[in-house]
C-alpha atoms as a PDB file:
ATOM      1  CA  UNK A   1       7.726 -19.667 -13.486  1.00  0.00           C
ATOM      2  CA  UNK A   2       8.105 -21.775  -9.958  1.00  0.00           C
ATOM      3  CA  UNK A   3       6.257 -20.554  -7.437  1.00  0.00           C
ATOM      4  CA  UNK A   4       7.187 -19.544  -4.194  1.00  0.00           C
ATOM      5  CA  UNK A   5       6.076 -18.640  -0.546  1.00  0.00           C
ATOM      6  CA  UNK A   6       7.912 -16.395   1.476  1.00  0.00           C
ATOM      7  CA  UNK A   7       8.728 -15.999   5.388  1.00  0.00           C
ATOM      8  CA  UNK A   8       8.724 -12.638   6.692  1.00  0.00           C
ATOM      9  CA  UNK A   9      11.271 -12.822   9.033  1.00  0.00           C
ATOM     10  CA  UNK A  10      13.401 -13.958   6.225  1.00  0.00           C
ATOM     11  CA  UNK A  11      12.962 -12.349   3.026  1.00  0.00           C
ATOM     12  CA  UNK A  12      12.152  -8.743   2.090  1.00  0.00           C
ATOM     13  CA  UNK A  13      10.538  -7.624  -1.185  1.00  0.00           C
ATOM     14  CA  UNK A  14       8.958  -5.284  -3.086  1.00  0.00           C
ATOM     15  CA  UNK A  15       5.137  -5.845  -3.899  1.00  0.00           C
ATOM     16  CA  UNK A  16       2.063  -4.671  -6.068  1.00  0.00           C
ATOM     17  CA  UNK A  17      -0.763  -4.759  -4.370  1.00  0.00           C
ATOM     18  CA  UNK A  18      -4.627  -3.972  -5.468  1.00  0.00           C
ATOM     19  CA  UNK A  19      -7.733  -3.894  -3.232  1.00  0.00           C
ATOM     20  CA  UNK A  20     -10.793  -4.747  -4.974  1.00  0.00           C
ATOM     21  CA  UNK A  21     -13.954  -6.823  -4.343  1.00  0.00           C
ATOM     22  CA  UNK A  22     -13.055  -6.840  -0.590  1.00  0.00           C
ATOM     23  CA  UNK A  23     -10.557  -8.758  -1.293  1.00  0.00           C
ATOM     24  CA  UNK A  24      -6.585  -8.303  -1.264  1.00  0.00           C
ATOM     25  CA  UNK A  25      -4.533  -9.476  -4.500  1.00  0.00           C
ATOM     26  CA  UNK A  26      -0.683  -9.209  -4.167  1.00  0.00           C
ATOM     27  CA  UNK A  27       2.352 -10.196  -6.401  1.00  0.00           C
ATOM     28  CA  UNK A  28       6.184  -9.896  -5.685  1.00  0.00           C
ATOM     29  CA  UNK A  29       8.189  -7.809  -7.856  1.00  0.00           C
ATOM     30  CA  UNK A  30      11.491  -8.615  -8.863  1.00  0.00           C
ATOM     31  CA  UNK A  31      12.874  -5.719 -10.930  1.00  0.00           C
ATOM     32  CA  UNK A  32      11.395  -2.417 -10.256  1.00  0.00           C
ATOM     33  CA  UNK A  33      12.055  -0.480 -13.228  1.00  0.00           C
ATOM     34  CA  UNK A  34      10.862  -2.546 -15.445  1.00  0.00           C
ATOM     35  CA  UNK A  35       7.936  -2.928 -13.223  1.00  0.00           C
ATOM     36  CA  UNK A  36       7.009   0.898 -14.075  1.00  0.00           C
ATOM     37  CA  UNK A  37       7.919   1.019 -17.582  1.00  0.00           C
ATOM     38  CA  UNK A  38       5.535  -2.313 -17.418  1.00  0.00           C
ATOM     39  CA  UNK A  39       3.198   0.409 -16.188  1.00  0.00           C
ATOM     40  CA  UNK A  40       3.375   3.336 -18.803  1.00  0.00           C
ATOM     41  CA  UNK A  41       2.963   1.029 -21.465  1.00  0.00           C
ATOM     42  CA  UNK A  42       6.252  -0.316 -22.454  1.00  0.00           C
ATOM     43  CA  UNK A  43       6.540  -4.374 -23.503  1.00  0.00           C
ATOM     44  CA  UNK A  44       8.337  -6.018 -21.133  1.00  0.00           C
ATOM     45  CA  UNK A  45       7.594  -8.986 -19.995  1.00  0.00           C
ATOM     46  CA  UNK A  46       6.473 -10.525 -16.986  1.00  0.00           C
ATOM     47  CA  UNK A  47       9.736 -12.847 -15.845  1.00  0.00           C
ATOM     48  CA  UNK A  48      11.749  -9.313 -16.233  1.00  0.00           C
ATOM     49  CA  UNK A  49       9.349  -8.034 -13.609  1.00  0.00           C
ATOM     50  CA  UNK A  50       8.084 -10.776 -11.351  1.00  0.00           C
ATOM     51  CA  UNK A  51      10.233 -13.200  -8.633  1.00  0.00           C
ATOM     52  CA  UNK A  52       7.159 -15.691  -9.645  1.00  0.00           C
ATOM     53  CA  UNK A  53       3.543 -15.407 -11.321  1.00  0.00           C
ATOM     54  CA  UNK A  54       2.089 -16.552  -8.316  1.00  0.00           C
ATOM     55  CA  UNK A  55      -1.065 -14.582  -6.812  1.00  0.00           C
ATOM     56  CA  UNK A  56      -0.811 -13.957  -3.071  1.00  0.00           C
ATOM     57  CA  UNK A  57      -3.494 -12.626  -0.608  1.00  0.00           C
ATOM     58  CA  UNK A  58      -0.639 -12.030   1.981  1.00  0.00           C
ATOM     59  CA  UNK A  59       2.635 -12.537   0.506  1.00  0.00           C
ATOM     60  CA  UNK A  60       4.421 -11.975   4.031  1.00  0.00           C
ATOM     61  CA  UNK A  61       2.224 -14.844   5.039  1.00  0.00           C
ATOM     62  CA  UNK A  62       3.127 -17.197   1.959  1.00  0.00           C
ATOM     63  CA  UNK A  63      -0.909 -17.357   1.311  1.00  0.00           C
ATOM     64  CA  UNK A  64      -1.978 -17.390  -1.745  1.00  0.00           C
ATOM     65  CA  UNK A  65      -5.286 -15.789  -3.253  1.00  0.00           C
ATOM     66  CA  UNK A  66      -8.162 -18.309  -4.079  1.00  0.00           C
ATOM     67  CA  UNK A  67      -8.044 -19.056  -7.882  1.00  0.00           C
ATOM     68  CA  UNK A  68     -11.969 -18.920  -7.747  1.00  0.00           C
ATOM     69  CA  UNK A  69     -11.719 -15.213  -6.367  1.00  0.00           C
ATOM     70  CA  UNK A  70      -8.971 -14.301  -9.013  1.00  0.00           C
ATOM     71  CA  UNK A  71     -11.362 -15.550 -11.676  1.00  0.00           C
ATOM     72  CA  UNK A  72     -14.196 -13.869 -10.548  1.00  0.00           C
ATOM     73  CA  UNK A  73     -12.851 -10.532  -9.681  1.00  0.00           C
ATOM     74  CA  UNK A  74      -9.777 -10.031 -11.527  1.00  0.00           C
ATOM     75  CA  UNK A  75     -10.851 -11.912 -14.676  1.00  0.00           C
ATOM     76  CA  UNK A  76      -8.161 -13.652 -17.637  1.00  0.00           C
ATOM     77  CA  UNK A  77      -5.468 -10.473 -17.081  1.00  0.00           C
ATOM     78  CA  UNK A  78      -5.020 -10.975 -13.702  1.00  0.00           C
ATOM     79  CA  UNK A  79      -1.261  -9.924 -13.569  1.00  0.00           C
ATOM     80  CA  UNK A  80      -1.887  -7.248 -15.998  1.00  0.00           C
ATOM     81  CA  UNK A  81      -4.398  -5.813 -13.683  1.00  0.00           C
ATOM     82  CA  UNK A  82      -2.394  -5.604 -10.273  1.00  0.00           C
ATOM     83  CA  UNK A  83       0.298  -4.264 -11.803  1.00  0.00           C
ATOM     84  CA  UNK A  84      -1.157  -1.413 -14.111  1.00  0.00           C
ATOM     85  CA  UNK A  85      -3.576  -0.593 -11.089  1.00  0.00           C
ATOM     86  CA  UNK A  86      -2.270  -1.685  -8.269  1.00  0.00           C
ATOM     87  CA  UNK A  87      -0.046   0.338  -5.686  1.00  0.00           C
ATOM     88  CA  UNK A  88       3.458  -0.719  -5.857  1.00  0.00           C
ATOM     89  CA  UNK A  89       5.001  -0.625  -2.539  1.00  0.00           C
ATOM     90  CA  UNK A  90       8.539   0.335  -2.646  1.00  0.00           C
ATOM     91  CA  UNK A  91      10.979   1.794  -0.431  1.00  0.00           C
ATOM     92  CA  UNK A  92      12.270   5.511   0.669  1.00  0.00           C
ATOM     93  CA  UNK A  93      15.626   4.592  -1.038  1.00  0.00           C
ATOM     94  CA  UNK A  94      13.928   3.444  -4.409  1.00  0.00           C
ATOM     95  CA  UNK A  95      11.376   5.769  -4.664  1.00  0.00           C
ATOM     96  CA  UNK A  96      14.680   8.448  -4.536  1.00  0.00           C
ATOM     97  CA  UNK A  97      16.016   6.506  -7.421  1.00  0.00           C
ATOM     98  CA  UNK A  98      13.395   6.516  -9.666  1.00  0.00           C
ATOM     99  CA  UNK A  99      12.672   9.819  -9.369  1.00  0.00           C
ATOM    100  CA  UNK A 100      16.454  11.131  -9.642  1.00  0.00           C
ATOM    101  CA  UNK A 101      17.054   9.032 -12.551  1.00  0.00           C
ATOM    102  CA  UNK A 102      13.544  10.305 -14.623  1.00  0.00           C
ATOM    103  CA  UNK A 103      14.774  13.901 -13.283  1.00  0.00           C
ATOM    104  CA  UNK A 104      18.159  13.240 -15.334  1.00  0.00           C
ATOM    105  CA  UNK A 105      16.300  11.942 -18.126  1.00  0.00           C
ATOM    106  CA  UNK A 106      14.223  14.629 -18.535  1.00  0.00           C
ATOM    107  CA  UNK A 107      16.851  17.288 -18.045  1.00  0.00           C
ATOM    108  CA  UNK A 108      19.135  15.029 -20.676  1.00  0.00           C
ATOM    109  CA  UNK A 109      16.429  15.009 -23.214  1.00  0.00           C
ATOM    110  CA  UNK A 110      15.573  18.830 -22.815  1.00  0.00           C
ATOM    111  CA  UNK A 111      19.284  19.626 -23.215  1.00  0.00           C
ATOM    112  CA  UNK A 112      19.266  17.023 -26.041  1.00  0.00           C
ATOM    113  CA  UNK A 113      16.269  18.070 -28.084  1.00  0.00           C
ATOM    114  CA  UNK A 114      16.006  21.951 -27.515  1.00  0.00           C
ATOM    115  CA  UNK A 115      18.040  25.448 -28.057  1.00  0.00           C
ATOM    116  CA  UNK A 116      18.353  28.776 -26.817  1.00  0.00           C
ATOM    117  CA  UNK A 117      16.581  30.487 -29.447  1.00  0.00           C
ATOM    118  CA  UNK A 118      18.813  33.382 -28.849  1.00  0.00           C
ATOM    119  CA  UNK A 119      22.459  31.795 -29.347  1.00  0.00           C
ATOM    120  CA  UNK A 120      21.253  28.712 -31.515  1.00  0.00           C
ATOM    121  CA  UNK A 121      22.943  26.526 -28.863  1.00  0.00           C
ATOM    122  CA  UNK A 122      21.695  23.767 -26.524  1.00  0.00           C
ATOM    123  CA  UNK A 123      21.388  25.304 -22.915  1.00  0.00           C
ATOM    124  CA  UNK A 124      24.200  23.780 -20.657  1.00  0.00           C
ATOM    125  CA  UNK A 125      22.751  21.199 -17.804  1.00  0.00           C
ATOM    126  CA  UNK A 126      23.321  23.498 -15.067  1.00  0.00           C
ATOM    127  CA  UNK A 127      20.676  26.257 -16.556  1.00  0.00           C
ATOM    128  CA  UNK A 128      18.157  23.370 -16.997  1.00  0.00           C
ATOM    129  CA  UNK A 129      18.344  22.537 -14.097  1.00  0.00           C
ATOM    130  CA  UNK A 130      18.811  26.115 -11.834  1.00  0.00           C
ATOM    131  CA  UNK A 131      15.509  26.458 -13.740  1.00  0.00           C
ATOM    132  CA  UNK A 132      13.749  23.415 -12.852  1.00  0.00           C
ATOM    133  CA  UNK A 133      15.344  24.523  -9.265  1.00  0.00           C
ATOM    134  CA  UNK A 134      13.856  28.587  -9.589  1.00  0.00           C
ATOM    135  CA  UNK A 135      10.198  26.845 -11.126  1.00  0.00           C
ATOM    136  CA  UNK A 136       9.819  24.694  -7.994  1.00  0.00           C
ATOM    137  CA  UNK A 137       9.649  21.247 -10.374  1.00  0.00           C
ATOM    138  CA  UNK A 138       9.366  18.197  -8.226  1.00  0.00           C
ATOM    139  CA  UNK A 139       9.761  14.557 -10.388  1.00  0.00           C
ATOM    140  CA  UNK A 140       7.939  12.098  -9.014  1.00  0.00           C
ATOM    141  CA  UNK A 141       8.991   8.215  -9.103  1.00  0.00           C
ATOM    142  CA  UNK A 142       5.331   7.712 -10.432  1.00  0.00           C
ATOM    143  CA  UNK A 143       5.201  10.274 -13.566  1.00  0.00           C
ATOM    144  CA  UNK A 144       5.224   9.124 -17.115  1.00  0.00           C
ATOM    145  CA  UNK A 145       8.690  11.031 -18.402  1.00  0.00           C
ATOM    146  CA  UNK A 146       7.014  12.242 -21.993  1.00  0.00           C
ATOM    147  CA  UNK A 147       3.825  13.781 -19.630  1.00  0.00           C
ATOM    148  CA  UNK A 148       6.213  15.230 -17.079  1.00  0.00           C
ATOM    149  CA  UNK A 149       8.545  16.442 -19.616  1.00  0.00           C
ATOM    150  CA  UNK A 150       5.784  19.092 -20.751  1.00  0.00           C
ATOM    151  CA  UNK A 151       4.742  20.405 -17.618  1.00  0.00           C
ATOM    152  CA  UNK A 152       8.576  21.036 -16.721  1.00  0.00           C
ATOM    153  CA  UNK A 153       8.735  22.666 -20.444  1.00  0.00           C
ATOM    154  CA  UNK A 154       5.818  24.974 -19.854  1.00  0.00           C
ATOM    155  CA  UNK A 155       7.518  25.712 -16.061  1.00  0.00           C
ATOM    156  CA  UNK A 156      10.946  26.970 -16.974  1.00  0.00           C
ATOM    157  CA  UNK A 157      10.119  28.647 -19.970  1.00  0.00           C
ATOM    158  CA  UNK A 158       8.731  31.240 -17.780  1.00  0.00           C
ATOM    159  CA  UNK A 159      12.726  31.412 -16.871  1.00  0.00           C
ATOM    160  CA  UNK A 160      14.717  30.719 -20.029  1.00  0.00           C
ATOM    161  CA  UNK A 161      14.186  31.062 -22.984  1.00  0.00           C
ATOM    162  CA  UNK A 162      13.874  27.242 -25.185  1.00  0.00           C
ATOM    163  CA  UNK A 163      12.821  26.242 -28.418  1.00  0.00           C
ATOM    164  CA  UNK A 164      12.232  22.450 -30.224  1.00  0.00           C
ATOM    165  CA  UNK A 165      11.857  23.908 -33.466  1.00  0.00           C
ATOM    166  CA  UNK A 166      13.768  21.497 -36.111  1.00  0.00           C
ATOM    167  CA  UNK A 167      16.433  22.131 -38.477  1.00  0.00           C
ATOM    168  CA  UNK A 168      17.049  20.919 -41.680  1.00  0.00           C
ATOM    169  CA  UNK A 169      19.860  19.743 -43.005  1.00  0.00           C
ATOM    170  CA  UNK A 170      21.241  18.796 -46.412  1.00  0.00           C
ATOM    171  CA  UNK A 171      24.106  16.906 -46.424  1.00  0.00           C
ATOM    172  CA  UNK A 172      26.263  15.750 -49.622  1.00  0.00           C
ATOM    173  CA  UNK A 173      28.616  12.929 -49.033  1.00  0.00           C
ATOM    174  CA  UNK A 174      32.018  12.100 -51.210  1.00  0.00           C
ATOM    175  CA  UNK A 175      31.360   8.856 -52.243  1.00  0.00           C
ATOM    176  CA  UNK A 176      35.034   7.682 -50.626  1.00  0.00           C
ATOM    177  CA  UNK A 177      32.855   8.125 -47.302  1.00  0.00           C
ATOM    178  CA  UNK A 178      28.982   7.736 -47.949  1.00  0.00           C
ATOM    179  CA  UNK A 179      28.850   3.897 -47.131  1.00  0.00           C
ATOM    180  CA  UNK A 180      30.204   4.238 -43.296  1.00  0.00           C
ATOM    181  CA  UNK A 181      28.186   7.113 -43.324  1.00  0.00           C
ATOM    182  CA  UNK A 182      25.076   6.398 -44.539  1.00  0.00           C
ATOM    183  CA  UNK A 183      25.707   3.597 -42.155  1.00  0.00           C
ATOM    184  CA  UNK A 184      26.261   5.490 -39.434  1.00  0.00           C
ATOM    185  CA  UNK A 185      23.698   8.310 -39.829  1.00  0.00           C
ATOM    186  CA  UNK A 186      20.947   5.346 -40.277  1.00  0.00           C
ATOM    187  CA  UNK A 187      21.990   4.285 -36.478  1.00  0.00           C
ATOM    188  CA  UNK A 188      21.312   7.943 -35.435  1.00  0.00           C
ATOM    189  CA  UNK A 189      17.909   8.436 -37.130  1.00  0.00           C
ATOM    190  CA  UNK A 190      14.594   6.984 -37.630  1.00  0.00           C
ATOM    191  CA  UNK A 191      14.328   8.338 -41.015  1.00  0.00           C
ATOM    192  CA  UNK A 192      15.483  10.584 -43.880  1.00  0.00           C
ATOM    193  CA  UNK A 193      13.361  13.436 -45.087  1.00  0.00           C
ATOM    194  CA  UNK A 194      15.143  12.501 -48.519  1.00  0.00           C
ATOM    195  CA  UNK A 195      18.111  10.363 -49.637  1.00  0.00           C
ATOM    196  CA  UNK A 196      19.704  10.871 -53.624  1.00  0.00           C
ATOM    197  CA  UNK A 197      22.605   8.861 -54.719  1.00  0.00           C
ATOM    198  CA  UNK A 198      24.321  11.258 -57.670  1.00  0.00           C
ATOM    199  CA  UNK A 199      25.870  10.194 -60.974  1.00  0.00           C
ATOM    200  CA  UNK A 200      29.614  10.685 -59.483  1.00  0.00           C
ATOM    201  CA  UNK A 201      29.051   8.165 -56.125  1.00  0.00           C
ATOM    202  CA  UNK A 202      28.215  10.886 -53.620  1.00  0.00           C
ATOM    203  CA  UNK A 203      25.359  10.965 -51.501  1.00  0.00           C
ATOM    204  CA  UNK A 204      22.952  13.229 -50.751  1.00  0.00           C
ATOM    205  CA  UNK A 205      20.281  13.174 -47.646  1.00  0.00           C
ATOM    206  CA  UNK A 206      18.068  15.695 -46.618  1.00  0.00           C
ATOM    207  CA  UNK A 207      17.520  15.067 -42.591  1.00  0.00           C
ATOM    208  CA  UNK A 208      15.344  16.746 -39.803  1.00  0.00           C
ATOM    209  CA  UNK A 209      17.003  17.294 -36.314  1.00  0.00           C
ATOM    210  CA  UNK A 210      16.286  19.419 -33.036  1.00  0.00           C
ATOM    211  CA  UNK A 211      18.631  22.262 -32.464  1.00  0.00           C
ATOM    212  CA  UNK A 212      20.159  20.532 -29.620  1.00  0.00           C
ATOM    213  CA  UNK A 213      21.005  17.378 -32.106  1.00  0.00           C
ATOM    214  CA  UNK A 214      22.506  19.883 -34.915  1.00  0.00           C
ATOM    215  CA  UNK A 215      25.708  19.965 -33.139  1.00  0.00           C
ATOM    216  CA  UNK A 216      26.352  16.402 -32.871  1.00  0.00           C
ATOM    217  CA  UNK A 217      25.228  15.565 -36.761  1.00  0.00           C
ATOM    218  CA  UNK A 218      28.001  18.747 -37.413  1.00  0.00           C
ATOM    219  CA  UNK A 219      30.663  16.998 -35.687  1.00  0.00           C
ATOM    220  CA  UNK A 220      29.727  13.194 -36.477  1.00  0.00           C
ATOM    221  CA  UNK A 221      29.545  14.346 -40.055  1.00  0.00           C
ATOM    222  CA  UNK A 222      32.764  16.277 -40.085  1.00  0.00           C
ATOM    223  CA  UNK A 223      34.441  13.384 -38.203  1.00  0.00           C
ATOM    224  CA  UNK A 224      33.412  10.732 -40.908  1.00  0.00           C
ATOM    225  CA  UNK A 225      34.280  12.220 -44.165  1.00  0.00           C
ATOM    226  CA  UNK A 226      37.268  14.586 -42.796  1.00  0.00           C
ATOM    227  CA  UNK A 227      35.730  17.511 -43.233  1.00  0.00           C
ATOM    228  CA  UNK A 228      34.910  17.036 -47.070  1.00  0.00           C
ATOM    229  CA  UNK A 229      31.070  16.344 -46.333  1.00  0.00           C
ATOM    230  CA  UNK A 230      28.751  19.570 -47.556  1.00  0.00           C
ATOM    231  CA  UNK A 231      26.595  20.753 -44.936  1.00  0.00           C
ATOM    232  CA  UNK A 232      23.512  22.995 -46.043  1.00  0.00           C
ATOM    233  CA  UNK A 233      20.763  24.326 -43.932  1.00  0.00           C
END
């Protein structure tokens, strides 16, 4: 990457910064999302995060850190280092963001992957969130989503009613239909608890879904074979 220095006065930017050894090691980040997913573990890498690779002391000041003191105190993974444990300084307005959009992820993936045990059906976003609302649940820009996602699961049970028990399914597919929709089922899930093609052409999978999924496989199902698919459960 070409380095850069930056004016002040000029340019504004959003760092990570980490304190250590008495000394101060910042770099300039480019794309903040990525710079937290960077963070809870995902692989992205570093020209999707960074406006350059270089090392500042003072970035404001366009000084960079000593190479010796990088070496000595940050060691090979210096990069790696300020920005899994450094502070990232970021702005009201995307601090907001991040934490609005991991609120809507969580709610989409509660809605997606759970049920009211009473009426088999996925609870409707507004309940999830009135919930979240009643329980007091604050999303922080800075929480890991799958961490978060059980605390707000153990909250609002305490106000609805949820279950992520799975379903399974057996589904037998005329054989007119069971190449687009093997296809298309393979696009939907990781993998198939069991998968039989019979004498005559037709298919046969055995699949594993959450309640909230078992609604979409119904209709995606129904949709590709025209309502001639066999659905078991």
């Amino acid at each position: 990457m070409q380095n850069r220095t930056y004016d002040k006065e000029k340019v504004s930017f959003t760092l990570a910064r980490l304190k250590k050894g008495g000394e101060n090691f910042e770099i300039v980040i480019s794309d903040v999302d990525n710079a937290i997913k960077y963070r809870e573990g995902k692989n992205i890498d570093l020209k999707d995060i960074l406006q350059s690779e270089t090392i500042f002391e003072s970035a404001s000041k366009g000084i960079k850190a000593s190479d010796d003191k990088i070496k000595l105190i940050l060691k090979d993974n210096a990069i790696d280092n300020i920005l899994k444990n450094g502070e990232l300084h970021l702005t009201a307005d995307q601090r907001q963001k991040l934490s609005t959009d991991k609120r809507n992820k969580i709610i989409e993936k509660i809605q997606r992957e759970s049920v009211d045990p009473k009426t088999g059906n996925p609870h409707p976003r507004q309940r999830i969130e009135l919930a979240m609302e009643q329980a007091k649940v604050r999303i922080d820009y800075s929480d890991n989503i799958d961490k978060k996602l059980e605390s707000v699961i153990k909250s609002i049970r305490t106000i609805i009613p949820i279950s992520f028990e799975k379903v399974k399914l057996t589904l037998t597919i005329p054989s007119k239909y069971s190449g687009s929709t093997y296809s298309a089922l393979r696009n939907r899930m990781n993998k198939f608890s069991k998968e039989e093609w019979l004498s005559n052409g037709d298919l046969k999978i055995e699949i594993e879904v959450t309640g909230g999924q078992k609604t979409d496989i119904y209709t995606l199902i129904n949709k590709l074979t025209n309502g001639e698919a066999i659905i078991e459960e």
